[in-house]
C-alpha atoms as a PDB file:
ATOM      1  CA  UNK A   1       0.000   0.000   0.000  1.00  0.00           C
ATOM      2  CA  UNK A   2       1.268   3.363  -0.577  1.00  0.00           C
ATOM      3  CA  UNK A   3      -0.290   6.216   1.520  1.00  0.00           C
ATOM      4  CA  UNK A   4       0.448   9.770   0.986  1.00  0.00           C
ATOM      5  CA  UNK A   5      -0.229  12.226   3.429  1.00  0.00           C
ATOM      6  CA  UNK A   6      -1.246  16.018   3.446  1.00  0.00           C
ATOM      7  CA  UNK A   7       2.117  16.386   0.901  1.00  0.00           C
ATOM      8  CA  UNK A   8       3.384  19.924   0.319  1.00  0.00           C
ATOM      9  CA  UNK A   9       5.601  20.968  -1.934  1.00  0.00           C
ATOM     10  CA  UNK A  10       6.842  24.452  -1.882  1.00  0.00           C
ATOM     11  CA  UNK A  11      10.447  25.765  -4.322  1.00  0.00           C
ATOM     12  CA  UNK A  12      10.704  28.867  -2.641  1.00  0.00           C
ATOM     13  CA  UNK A  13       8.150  31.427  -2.695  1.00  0.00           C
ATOM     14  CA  UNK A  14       6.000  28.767  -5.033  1.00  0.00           C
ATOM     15  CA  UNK A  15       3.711  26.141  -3.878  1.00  0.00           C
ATOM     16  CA  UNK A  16       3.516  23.646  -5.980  1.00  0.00           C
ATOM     17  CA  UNK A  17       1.755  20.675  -4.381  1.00  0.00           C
ATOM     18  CA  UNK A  18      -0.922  21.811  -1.713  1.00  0.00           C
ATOM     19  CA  UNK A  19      -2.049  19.592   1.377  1.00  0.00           C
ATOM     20  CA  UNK A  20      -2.256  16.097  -1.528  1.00  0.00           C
ATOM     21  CA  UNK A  21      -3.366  12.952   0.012  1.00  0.00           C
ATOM     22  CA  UNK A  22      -3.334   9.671  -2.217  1.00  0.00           C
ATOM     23  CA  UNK A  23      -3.858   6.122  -1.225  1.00  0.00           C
ATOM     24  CA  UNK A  24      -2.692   3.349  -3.264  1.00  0.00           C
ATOM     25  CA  UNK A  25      -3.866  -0.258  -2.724  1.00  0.00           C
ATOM     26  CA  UNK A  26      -1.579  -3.131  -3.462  1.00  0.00           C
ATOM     27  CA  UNK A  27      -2.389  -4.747  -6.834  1.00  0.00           C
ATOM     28  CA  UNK A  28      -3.844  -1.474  -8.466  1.00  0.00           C
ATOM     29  CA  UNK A  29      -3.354   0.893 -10.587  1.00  0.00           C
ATOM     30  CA  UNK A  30      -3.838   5.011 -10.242  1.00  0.00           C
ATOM     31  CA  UNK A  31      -3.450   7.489 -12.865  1.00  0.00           C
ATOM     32  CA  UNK A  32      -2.785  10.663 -11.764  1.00  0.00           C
ATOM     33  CA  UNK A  33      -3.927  13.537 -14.766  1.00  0.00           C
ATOM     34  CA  UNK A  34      -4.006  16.992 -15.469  1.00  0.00           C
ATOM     35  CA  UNK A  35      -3.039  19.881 -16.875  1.00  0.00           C
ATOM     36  CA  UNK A  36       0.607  20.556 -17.389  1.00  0.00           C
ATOM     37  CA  UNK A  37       1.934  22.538 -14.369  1.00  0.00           C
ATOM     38  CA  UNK A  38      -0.740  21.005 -11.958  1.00  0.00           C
ATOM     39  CA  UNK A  39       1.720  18.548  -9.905  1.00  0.00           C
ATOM     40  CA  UNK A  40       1.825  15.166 -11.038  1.00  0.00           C
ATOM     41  CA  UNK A  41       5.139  14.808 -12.445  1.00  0.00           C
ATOM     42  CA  UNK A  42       6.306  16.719  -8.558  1.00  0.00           C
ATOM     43  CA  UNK A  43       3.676  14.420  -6.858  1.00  0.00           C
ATOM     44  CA  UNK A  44       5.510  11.607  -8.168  1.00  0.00           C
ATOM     45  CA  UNK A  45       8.887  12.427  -7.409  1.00  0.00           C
ATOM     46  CA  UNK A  46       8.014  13.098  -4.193  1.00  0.00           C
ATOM     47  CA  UNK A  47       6.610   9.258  -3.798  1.00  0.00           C
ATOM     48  CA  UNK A  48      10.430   8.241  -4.097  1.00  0.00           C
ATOM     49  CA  UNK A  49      12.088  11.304  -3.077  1.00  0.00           C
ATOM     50  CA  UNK A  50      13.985  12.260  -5.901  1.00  0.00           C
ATOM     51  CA  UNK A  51      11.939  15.409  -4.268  1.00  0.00           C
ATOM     52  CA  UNK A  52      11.767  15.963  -1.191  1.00  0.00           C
ATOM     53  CA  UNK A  53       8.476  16.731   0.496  1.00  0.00           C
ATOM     54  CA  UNK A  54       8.122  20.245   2.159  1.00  0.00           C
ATOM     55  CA  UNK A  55       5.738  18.542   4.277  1.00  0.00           C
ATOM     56  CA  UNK A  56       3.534  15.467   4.852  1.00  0.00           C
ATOM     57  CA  UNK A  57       4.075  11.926   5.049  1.00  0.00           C
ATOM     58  CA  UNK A  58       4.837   8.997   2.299  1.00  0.00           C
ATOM     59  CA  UNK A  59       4.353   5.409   3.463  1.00  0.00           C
ATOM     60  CA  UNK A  60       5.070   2.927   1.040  1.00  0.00           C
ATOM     61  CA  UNK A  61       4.416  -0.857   2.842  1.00  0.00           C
ATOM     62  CA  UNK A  62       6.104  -0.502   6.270  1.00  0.00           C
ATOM     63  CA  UNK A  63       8.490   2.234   5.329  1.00  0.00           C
ATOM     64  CA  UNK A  64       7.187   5.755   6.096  1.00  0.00           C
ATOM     65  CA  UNK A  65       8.826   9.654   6.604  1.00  0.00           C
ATOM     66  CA  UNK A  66       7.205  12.136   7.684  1.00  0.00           C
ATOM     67  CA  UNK A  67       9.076  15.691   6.978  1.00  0.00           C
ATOM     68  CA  UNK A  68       8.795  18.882   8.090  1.00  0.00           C
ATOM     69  CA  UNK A  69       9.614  22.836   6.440  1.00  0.00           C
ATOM     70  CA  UNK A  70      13.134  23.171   6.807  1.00  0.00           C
ATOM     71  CA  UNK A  71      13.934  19.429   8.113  1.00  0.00           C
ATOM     72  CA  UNK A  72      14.915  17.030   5.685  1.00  0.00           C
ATOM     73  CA  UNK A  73      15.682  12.971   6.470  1.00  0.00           C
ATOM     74  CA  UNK A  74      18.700  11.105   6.217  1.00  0.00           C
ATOM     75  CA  UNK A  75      20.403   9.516   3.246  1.00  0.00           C
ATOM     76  CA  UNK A  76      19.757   5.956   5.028  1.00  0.00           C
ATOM     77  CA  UNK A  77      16.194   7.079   5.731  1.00  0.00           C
ATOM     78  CA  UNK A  78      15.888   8.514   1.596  1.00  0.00           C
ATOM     79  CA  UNK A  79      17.638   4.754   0.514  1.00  0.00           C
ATOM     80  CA  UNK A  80      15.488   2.890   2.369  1.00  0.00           C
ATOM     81  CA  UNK A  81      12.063   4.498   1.148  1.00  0.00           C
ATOM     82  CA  UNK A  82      13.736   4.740  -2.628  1.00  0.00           C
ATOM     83  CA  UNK A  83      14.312   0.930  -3.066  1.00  0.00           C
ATOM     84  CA  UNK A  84      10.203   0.411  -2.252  1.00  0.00           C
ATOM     85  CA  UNK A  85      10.188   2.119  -5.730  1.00  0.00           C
ATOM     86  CA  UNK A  86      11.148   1.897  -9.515  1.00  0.00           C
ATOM     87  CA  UNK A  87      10.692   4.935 -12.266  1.00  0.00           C
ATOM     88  CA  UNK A  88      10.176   4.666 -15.476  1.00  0.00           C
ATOM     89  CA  UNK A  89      10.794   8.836 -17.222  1.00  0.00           C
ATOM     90  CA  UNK A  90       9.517  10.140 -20.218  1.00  0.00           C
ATOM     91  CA  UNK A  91      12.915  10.258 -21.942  1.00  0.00           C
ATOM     92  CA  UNK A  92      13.519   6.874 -20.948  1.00  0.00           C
ATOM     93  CA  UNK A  93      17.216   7.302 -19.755  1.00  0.00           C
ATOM     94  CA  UNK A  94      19.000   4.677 -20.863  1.00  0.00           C
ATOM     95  CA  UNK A  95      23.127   4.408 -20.276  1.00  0.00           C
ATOM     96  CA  UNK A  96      24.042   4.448 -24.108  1.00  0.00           C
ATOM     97  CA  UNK A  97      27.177   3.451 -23.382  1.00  0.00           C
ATOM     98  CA  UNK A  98      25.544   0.149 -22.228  1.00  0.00           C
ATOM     99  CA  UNK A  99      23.373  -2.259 -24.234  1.00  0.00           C
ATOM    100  CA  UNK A 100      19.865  -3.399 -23.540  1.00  0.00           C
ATOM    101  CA  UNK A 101      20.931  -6.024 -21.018  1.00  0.00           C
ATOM    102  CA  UNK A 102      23.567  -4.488 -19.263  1.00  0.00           C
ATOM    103  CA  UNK A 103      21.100  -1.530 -18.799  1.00  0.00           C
ATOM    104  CA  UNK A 104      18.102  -3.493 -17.078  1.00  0.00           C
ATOM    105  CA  UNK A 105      21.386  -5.189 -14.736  1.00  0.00           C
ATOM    106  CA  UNK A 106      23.234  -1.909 -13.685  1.00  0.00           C
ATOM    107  CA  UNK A 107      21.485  -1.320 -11.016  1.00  0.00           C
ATOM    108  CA  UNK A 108      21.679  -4.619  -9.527  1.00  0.00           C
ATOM    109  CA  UNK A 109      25.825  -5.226 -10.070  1.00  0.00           C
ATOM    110  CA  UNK A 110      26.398  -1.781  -8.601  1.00  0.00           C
ATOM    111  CA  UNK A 111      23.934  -0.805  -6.279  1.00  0.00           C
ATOM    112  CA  UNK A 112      22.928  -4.263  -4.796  1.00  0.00           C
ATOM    113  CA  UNK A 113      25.962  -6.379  -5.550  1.00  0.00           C
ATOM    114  CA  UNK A 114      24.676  -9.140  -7.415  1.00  0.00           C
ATOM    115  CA  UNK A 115      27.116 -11.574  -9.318  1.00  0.00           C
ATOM    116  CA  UNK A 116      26.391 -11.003 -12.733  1.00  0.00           C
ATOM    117  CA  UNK A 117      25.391 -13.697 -14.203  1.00  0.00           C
ATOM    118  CA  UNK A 118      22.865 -13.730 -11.566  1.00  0.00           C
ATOM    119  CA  UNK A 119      21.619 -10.407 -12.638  1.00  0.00           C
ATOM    120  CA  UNK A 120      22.094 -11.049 -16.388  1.00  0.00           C
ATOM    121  CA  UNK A 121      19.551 -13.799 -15.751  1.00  0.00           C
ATOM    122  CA  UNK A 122      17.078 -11.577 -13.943  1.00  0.00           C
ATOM    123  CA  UNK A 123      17.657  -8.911 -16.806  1.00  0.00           C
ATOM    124  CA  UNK A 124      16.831 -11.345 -19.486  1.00  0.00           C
ATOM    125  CA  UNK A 125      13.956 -13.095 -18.179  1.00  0.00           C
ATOM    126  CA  UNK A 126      12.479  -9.443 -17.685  1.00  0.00           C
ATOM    127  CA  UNK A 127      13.591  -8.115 -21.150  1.00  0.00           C
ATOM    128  CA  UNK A 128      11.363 -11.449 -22.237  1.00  0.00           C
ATOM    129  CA  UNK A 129       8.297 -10.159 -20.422  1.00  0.00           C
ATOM    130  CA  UNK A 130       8.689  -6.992 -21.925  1.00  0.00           C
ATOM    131  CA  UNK A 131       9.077  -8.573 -25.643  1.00  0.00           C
ATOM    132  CA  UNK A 132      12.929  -7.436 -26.087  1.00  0.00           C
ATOM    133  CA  UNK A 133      14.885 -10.237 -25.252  1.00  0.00           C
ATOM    134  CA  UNK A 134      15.847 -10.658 -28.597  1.00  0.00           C
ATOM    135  CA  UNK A 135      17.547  -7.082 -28.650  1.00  0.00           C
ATOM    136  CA  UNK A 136      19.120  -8.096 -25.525  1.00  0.00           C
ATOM    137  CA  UNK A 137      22.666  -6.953 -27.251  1.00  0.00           C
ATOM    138  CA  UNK A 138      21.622  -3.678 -28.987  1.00  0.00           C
ATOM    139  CA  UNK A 139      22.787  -0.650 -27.890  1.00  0.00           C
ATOM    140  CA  UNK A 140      19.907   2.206 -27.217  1.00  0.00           C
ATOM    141  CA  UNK A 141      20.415   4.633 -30.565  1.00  0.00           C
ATOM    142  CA  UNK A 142      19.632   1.293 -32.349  1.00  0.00           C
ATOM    143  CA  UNK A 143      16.346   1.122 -30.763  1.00  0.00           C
ATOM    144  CA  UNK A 144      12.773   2.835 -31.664  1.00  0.00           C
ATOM    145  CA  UNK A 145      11.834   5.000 -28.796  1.00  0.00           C
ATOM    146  CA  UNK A 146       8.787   2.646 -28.180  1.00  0.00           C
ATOM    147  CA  UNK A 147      11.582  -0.231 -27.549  1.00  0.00           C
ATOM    148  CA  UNK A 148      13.574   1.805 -25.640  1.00  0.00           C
ATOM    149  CA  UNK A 149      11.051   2.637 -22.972  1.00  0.00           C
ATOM    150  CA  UNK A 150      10.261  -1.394 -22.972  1.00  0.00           C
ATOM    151  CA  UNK A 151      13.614  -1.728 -21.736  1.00  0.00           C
ATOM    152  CA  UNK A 152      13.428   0.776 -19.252  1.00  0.00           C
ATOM    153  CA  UNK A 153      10.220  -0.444 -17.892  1.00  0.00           C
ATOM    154  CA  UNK A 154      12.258  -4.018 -17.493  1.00  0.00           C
ATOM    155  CA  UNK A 155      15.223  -1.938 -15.674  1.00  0.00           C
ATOM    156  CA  UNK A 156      12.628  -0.373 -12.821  1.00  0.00           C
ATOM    157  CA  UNK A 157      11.428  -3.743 -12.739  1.00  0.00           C
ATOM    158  CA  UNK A 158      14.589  -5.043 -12.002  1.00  0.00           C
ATOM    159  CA  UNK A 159      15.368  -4.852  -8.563  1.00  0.00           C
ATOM    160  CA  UNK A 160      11.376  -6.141  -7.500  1.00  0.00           C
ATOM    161  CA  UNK A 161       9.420  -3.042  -6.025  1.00  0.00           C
ATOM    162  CA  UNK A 162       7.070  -2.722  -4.471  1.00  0.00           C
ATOM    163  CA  UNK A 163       5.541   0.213  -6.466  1.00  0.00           C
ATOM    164  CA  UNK A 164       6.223   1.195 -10.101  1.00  0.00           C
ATOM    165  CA  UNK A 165       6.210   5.161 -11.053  1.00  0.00           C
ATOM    166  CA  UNK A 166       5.504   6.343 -14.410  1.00  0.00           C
ATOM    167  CA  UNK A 167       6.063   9.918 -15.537  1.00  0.00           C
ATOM    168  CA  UNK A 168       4.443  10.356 -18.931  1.00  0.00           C
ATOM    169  CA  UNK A 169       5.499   6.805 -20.196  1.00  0.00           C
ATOM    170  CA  UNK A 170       4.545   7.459 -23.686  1.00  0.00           C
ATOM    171  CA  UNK A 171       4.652  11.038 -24.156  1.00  0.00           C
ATOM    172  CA  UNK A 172       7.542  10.955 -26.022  1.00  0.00           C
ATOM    173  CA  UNK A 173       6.213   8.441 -28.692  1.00  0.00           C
ATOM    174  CA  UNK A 174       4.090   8.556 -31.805  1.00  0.00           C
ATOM    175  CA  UNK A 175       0.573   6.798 -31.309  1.00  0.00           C
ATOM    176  CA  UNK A 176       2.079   3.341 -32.909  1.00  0.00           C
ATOM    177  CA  UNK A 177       5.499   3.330 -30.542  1.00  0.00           C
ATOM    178  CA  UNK A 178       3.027   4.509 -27.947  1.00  0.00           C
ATOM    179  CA  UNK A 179       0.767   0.769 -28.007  1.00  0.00           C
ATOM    180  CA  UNK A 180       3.758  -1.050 -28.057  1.00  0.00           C
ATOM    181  CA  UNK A 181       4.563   0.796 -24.050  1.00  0.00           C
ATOM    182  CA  UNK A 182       0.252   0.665 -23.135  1.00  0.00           C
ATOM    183  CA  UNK A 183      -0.008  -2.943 -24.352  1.00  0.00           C
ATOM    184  CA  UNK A 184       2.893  -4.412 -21.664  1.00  0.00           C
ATOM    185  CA  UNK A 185       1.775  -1.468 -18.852  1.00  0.00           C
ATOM    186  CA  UNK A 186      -0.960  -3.261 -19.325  1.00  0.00           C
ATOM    187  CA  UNK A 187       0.021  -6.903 -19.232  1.00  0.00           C
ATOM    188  CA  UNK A 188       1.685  -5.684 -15.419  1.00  0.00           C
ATOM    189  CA  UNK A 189      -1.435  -4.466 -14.426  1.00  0.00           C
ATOM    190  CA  UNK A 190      -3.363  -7.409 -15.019  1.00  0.00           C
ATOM    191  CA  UNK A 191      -0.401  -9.040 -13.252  1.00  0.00           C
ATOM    192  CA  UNK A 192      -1.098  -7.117 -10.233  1.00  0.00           C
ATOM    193  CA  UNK A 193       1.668  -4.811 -10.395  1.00  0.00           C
ATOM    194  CA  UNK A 194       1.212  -1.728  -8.052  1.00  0.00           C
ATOM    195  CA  UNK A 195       1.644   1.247 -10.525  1.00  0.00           C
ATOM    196  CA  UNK A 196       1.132   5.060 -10.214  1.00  0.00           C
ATOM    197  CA  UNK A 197       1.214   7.121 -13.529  1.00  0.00           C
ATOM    198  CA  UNK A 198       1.386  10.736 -14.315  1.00  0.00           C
ATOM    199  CA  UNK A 199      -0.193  10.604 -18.146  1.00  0.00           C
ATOM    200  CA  UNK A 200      -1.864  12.682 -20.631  1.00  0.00           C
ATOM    201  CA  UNK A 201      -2.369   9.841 -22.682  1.00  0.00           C
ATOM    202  CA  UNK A 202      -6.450   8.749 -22.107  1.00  0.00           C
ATOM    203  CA  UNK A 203      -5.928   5.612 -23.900  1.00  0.00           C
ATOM    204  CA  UNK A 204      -3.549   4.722 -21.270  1.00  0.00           C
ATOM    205  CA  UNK A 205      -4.858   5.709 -17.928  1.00  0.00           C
ATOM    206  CA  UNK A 206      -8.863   4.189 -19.303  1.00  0.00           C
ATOM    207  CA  UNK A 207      -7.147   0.667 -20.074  1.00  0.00           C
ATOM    208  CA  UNK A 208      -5.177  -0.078 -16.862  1.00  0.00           C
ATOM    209  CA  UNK A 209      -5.592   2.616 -14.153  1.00  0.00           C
ATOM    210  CA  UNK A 210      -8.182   1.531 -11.286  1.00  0.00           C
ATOM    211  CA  UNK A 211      -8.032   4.656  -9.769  1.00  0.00           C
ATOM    212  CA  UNK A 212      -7.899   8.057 -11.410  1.00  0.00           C
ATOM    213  CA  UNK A 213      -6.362  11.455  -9.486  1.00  0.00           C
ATOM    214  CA  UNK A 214      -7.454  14.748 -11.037  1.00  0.00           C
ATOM    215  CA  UNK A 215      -4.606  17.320  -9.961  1.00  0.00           C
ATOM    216  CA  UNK A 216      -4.838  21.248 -10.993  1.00  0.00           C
ATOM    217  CA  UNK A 217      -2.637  23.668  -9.389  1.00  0.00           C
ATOM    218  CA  UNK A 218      -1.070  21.705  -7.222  1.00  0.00           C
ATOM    219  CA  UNK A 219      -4.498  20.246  -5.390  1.00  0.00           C
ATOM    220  CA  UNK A 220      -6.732  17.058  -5.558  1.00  0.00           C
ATOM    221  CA  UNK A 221      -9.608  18.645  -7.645  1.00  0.00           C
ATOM    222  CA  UNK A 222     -11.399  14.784  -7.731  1.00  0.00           C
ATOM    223  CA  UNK A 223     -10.752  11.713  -7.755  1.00  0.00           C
ATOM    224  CA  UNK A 224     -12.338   8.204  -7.800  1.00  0.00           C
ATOM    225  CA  UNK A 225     -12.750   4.834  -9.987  1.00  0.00           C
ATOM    226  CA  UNK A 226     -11.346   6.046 -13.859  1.00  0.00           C
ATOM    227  CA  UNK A 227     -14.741   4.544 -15.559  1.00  0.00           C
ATOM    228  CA  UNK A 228     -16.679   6.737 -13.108  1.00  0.00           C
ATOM    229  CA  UNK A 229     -14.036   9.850 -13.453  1.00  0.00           C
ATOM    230  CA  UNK A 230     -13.755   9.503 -17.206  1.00  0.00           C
ATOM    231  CA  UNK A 231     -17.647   9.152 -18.349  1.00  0.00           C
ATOM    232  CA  UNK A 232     -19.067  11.385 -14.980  1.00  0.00           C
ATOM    233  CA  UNK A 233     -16.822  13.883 -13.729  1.00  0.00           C
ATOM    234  CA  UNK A 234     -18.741  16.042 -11.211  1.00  0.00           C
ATOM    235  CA  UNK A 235     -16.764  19.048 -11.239  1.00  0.00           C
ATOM    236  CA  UNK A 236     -16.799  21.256 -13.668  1.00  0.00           C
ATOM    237  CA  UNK A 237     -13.098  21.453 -13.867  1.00  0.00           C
ATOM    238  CA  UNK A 238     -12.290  17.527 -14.597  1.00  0.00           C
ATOM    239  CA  UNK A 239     -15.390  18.043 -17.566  1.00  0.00           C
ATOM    240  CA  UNK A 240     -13.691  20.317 -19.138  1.00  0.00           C
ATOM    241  CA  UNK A 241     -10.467  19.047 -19.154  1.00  0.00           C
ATOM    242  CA  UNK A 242     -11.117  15.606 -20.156  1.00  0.00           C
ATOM    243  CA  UNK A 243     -13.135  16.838 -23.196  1.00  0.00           C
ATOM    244  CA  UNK A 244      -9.993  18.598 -23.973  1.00  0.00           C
ATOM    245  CA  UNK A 245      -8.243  15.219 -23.927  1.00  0.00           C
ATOM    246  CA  UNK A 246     -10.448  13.289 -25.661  1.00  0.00           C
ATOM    247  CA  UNK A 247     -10.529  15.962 -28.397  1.00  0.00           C
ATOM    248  CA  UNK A 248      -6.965  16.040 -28.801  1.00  0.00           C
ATOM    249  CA  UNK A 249      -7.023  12.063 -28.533  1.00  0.00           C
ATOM    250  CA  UNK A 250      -9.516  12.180 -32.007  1.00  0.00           C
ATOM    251  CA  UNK A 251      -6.855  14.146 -33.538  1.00  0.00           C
ATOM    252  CA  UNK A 252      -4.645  12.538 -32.919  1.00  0.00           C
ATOM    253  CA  UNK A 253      -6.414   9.161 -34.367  1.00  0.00           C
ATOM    254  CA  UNK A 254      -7.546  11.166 -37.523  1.00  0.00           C
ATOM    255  CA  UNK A 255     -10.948  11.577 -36.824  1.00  0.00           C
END
């Protein structure tokens, strides 16, 4: 379970995330949408403290901080709620000095000192649920973007979280590349993976999110159950922007 708490989020004189509490059952799913500049992306960050929370809690299983304005934990404390947690970023991020498979087992070599052919082994049976095993050797500028983020999905997958994070998965891919990312999120999900997403992509969040977080300067505007969300927002505010996505998702299509 992850269980965020009253987060706030302040870069000096701005506030970007205000008083945010999320829940997060094990086994689900929650899309967290938006316009840009509303917080998700922060939000996120702040789950495995590549940001640090100006205040609130973050429990993720039996690991929680709290923090405080002007306090901040220690590195031990940061480590030990990190490793709950694997990203997968927009740009994807891949070493391209490394190939597919030594990507997905960096991470495991250097930061938990596995032998590697133990962690080759781990790498390739994930780059196999991800459908890239057989570009196990290619380097990353080989790869289509759509690839690419398959094999960083298998890297955050790696080390066994407990929670996956997504910023904007396929944001960064044309609408074909883009199915080839939705179509193994997907495939997790049904797996039971614990996933939150920030996403402008409806397709996405519709298919696999449970849960659906509506976040607009920096505040939960609503949220609840995405079928419910996405065909009967109540306020006026998630209405209008989800017509603007679904517009822009027609476009997109060609229709």
């Amino acid at each position: 379970m992850i269980r965020l708490s009253n987060i706030e989020k302040r870069f000096g004189d701005l506030t970007v995330l205000k008083g945010v509490s999320v829940t997060v059952a094990e086994g689900r799913v929650t899309a967290l949408i938006g316009p840009s500049g509303g917080g998700k992306s922060t939000l996120l960050r702040c789950i495995n403290l590549l940001e640090i929370p100006t205040s609130g809690s973050v429990r993720i299983g039996e690991e929680e901080l709290s923090f405080q304005p002007g306090g901040k934990p220690g590195w031990k404390d940061i480590q030990r709620l990190r490793r709950q947690t694997g990203m997968v970023f927009q740009n994807f991020q891949l070493f391209p000095h490394r190939t597919a498979v030594e990507n997905v087992m960096e991470g495991l070599v250097t930061v938990q000192n596995w032998p590697a052919e133990k962690a080759r082994d781990r790498a390739m049976a994930l780059l196999r649920k991800v459908g890239m095993d057989h570009k196990a050797d290619a380097w990353p500028a080989t790869l289509s973007g759509g690839q690419q983020q398959r094999v960083a999905i298998a890297r955050a997958l790696a080390p066994s979280p407990r929670v996956l994070l997504c910023d904007e998965p396929t944001s960064a891919l044309d609408p074909e590349l883009s199915g080839e990312v939705v179509e193994v999120l997907g495939t997790l999900a049904a797996e039971g993976t614990t996933m939150v997403m920030a996403t402008h992509d409806l397709r996405l969040a519709s298919r696999i999110a449970h849960e659906v977080v509506f976040l607009d300067a920096g505040q939960v505007v609503e949220s609840g159950p995405s079928q419910t969300l996405f065909t009967h927002p109540t306020r006026e505010r998630t209405q209008r922007f989800i017509a603007t996505l679904t517009q822009q998702g027609q476009q997109g299509e060609g229709v």
